[in-house]
Each structure stands twice: as structure tokens, then as C-alpha cells.
N, C-alpha and C. Protein backbone atom coordinates (compact mmCIF):
# COMPACT_ATOMS: atom_id res chain seq x y z
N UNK A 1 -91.67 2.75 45.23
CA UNK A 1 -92.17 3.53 46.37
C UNK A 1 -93.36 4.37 45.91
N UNK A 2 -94.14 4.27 46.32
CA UNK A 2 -95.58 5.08 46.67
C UNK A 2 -95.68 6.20 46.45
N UNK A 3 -96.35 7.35 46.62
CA UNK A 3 -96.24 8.31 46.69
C UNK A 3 -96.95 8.13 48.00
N UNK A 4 -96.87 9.17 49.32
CA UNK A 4 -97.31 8.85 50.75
C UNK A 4 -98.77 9.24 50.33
N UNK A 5 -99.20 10.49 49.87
CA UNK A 5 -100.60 11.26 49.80
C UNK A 5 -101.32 10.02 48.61
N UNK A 6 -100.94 9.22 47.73
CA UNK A 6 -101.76 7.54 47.11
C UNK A 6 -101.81 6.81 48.23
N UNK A 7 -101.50 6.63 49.22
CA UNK A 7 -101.88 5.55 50.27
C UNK A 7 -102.69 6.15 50.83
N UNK A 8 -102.38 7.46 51.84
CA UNK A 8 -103.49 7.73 52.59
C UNK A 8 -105.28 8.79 51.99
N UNK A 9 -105.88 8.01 51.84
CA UNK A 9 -107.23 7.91 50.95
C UNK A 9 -107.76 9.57 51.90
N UNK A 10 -107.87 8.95 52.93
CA UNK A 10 -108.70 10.22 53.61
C UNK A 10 -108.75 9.45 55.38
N UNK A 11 -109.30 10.09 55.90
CA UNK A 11 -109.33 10.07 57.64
C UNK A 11 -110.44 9.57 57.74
N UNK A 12 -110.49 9.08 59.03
CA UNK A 12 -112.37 8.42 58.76
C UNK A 12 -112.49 8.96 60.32
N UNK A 13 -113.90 9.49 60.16
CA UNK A 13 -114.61 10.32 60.98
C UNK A 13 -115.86 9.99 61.76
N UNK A 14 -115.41 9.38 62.93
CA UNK A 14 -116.58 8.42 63.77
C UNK A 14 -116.67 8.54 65.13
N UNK A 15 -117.80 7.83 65.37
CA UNK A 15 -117.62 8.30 67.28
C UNK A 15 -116.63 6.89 67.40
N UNK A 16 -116.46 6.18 67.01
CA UNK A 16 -115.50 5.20 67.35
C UNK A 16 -113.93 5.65 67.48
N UNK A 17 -114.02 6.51 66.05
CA UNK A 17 -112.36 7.07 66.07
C UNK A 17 -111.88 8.29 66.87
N UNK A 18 -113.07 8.90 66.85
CA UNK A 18 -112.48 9.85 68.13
C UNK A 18 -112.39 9.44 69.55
N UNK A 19 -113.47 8.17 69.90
CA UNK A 19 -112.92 7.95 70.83
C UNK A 19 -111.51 7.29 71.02
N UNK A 20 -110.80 6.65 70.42
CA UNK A 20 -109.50 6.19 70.58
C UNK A 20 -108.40 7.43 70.19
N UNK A 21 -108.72 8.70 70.13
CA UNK A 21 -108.50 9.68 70.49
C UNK A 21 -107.15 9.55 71.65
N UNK A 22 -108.15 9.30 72.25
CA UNK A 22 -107.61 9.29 74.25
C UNK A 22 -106.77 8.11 74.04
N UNK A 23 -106.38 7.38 73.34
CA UNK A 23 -105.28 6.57 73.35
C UNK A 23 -104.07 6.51 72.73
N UNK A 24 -104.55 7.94 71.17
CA UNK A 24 -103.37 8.58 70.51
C UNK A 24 -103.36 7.53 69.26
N UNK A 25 -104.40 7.23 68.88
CA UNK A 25 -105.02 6.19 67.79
C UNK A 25 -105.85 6.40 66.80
N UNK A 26 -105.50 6.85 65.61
CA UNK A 26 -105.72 7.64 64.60
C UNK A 26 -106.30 6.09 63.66
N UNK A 27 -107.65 6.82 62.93
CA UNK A 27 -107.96 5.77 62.15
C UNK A 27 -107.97 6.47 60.30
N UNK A 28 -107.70 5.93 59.39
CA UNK A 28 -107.58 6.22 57.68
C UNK A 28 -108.09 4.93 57.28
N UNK A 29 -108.32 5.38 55.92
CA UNK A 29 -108.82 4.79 55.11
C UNK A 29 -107.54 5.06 53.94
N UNK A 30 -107.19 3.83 53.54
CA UNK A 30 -105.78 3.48 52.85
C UNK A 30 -106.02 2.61 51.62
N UNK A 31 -105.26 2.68 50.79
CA UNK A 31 -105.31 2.34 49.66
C UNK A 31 -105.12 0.52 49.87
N UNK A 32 -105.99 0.15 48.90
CA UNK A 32 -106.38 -1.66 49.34
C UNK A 32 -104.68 -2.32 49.09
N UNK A 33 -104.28 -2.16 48.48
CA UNK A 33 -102.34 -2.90 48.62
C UNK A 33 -101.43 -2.41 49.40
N UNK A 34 -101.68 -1.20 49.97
CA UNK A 34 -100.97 -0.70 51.13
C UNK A 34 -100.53 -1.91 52.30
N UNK A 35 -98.66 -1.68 52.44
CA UNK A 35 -99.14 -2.65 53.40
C UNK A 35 -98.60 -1.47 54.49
N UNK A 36 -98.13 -2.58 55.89
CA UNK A 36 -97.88 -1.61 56.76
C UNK A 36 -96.89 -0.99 56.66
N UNK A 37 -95.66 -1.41 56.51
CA UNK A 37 -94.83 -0.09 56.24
C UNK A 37 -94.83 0.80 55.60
N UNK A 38 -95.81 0.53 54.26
CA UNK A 38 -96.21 1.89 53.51
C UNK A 38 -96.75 2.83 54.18
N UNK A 39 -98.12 2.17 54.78
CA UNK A 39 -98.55 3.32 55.57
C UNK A 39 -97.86 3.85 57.04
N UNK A 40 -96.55 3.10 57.85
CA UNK A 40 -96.07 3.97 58.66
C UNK A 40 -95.43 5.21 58.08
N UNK A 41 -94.55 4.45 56.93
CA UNK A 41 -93.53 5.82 56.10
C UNK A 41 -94.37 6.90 55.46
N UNK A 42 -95.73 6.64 55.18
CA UNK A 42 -96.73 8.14 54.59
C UNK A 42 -97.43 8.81 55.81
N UNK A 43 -97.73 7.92 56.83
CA UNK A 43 -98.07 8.86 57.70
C UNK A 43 -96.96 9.48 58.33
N UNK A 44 -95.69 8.84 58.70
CA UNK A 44 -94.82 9.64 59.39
C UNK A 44 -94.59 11.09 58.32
N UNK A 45 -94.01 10.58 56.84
CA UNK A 45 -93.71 11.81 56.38
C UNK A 45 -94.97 13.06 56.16
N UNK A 46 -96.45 12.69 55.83
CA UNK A 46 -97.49 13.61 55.67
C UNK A 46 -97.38 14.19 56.85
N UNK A 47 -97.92 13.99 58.15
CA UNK A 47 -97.79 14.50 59.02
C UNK A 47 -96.91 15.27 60.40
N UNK A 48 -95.79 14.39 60.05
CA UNK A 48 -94.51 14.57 60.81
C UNK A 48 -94.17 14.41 62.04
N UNK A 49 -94.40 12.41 62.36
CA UNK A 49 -95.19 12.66 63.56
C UNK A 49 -94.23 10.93 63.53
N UNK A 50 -94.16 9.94 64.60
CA UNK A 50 -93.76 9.02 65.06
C UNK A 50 -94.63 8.44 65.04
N UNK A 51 -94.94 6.71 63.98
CA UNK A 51 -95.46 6.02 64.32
C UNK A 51 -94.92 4.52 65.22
N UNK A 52 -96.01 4.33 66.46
CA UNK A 52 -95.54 3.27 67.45
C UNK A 52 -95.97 2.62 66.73
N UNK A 53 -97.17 2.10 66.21
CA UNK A 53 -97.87 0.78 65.55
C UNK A 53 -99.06 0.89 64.36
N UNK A 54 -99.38 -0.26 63.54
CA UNK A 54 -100.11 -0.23 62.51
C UNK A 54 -100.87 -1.57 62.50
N UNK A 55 -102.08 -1.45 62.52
CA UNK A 55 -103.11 -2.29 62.51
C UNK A 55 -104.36 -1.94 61.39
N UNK A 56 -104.45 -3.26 60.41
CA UNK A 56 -105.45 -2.46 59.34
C UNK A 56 -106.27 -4.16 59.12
N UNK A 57 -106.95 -3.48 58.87
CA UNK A 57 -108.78 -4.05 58.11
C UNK A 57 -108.85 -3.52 57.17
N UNK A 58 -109.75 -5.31 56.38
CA UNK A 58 -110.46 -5.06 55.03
C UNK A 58 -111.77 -5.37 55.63
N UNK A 59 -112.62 -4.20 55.23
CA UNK A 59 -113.70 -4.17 55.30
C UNK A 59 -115.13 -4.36 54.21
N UNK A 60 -115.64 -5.66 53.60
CA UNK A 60 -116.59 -5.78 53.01
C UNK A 60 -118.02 -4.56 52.78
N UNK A 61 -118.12 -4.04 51.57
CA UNK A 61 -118.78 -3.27 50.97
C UNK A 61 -119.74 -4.05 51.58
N UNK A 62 -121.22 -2.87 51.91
CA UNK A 62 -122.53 -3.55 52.15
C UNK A 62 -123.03 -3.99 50.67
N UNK A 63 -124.25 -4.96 50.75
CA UNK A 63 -125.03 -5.32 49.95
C UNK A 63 -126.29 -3.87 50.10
N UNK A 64 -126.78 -3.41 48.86
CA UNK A 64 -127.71 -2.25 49.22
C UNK A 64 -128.41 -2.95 47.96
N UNK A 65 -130.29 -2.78 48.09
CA UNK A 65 -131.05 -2.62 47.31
C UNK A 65 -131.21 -1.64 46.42
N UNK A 66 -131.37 -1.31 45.51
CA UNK A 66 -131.93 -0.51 44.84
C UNK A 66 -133.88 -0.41 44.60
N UNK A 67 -133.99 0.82 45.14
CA UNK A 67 -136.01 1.29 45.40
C UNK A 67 -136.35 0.54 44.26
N UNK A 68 -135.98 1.34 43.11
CA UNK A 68 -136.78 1.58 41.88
C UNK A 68 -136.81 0.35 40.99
N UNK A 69 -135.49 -0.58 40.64
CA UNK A 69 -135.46 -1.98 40.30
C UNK A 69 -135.79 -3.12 40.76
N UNK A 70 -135.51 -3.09 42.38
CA UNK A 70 -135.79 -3.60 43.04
C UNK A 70 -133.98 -5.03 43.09
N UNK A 71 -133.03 -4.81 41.90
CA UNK A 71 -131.78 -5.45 41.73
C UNK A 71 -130.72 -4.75 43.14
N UNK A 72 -129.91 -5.89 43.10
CA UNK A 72 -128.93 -4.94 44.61
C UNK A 72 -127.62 -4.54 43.87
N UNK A 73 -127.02 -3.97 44.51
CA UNK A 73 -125.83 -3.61 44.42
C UNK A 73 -124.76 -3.48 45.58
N UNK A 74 -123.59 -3.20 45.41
CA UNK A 74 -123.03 -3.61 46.57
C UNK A 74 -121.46 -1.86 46.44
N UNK A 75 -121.61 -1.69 47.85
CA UNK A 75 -120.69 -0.57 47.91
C UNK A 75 -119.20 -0.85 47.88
N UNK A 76 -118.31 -0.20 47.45
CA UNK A 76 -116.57 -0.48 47.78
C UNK A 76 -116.67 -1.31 48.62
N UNK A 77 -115.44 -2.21 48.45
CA UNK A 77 -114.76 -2.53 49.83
C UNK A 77 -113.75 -1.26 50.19
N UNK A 78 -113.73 -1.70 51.17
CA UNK A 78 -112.19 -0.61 52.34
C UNK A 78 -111.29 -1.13 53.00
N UNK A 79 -110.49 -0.58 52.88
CA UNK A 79 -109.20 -1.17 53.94
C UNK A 79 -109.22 0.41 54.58
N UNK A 80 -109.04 -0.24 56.32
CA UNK A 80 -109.19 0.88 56.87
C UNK A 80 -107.23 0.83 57.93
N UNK A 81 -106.98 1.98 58.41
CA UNK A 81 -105.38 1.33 59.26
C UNK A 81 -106.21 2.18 60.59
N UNK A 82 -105.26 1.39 61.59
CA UNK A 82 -105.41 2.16 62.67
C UNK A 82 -104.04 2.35 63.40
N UNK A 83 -103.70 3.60 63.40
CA UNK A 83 -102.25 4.20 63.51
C UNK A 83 -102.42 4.79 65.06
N UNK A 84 -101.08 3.69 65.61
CA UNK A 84 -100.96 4.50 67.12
C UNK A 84 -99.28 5.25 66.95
N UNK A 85 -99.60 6.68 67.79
CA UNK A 85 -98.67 7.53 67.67
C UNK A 85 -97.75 7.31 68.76
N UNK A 86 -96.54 7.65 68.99
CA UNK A 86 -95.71 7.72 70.07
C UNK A 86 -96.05 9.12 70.72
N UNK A 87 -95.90 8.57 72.36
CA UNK A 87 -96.29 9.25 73.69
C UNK A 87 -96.05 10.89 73.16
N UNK A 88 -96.64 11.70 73.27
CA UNK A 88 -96.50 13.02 72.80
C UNK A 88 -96.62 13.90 71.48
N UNK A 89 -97.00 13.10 70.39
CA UNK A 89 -96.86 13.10 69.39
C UNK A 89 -98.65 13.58 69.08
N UNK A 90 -99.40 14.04 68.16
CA UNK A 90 -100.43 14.14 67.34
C UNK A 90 -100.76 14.75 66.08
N UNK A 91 -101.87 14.61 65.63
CA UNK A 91 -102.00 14.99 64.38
C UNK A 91 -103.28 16.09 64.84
N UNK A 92 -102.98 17.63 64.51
CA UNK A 92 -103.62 18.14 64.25
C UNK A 92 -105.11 18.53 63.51
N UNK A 93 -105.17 17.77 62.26
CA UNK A 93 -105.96 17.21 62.16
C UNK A 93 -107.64 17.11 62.19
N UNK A 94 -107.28 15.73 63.53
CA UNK A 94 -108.76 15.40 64.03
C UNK A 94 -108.99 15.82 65.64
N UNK A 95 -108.13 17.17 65.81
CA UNK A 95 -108.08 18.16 66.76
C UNK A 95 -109.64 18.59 66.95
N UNK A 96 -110.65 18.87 68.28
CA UNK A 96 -112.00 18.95 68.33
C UNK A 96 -111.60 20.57 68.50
């Protein structure tokens, strides 16, 4: 077992994720072997809150140039979850 705070990386902060806001749909950025029940059981216990569902993406690192060499390089990949809460429930949080 995990430790819950090694899975969940950090919150990700977008006009995308706040808008699903209004649907009670929280988006993180999670550790790449996480699966889903890891991340229901760390978010339920970090936050203290009911999870209804778990949906996650791996997301491919961009390709980026470098100015000065002119060689590329390429950023992390991510696995991102997208956590829906049960009716009444939120995370303080990503409160506006």
C-alpha cells in the first residue's frame, strides 16, 4: 500500500478543470503506476470526501527545441485522474 500523499502529485489548475467544477469533477496529477483504486483510497482518505468515479490519462511530454543548440528535448510524461465526487461532497481546495 502506497502512501495516499505518493500518489497524489499535485492538483492541476486550468480553465478546463475549473470548469468541470460545476459537475463536482476534480482533476490531479498522479503518480504514473497509480491505478484507480489507489487513487480513490488517497483521495478519499487526504481529503475526506466520497469518491463516485475515476478516470485517468497518460499524457505525452511535448517535444521542445532548445534556442541556443538548436537539439530538442522533450518534457515529462503525466498521468493525469479525473475524480468525480458524490452529490454534496467537495474539496475545499480548488474553492474560487
Amino acid at each position: 500500500m502506497k502512501d495516499p500523499r505518493d500518489v497524489i502529485i499535485k492538483p492541476v489548475v486550468s480553465e478546463k478543470s475549473y470548469g468541470l467544477l460545476e459537475d463536482n469533477v476534480y482533476a490531479f496529477v498522479v503518480h504514473k503506476s497509480a491505478s484507480k483504486p489507489e487513487i480513490r483510497d488517497a483521495i478519499e482518505t487526504v481529503f475526506d470526501v466520497k469518491v463516485l468515479k475515476v478516470n485517468t490519462l497518460n499524457r505525452k511530454g511535448k517535444r521542445k527545441r532548445n534556442r541556443r543548440t538548436g537539439t530538442f528535448g522533450k518534457r515529462a510524461d503525466v498521468k493525469r485522474a479525473y475524480v468525480t465526487l458524490v452529490e454534496g461532497d467537495s474539496i475545499e481546495l480548488f474553492e474560487v
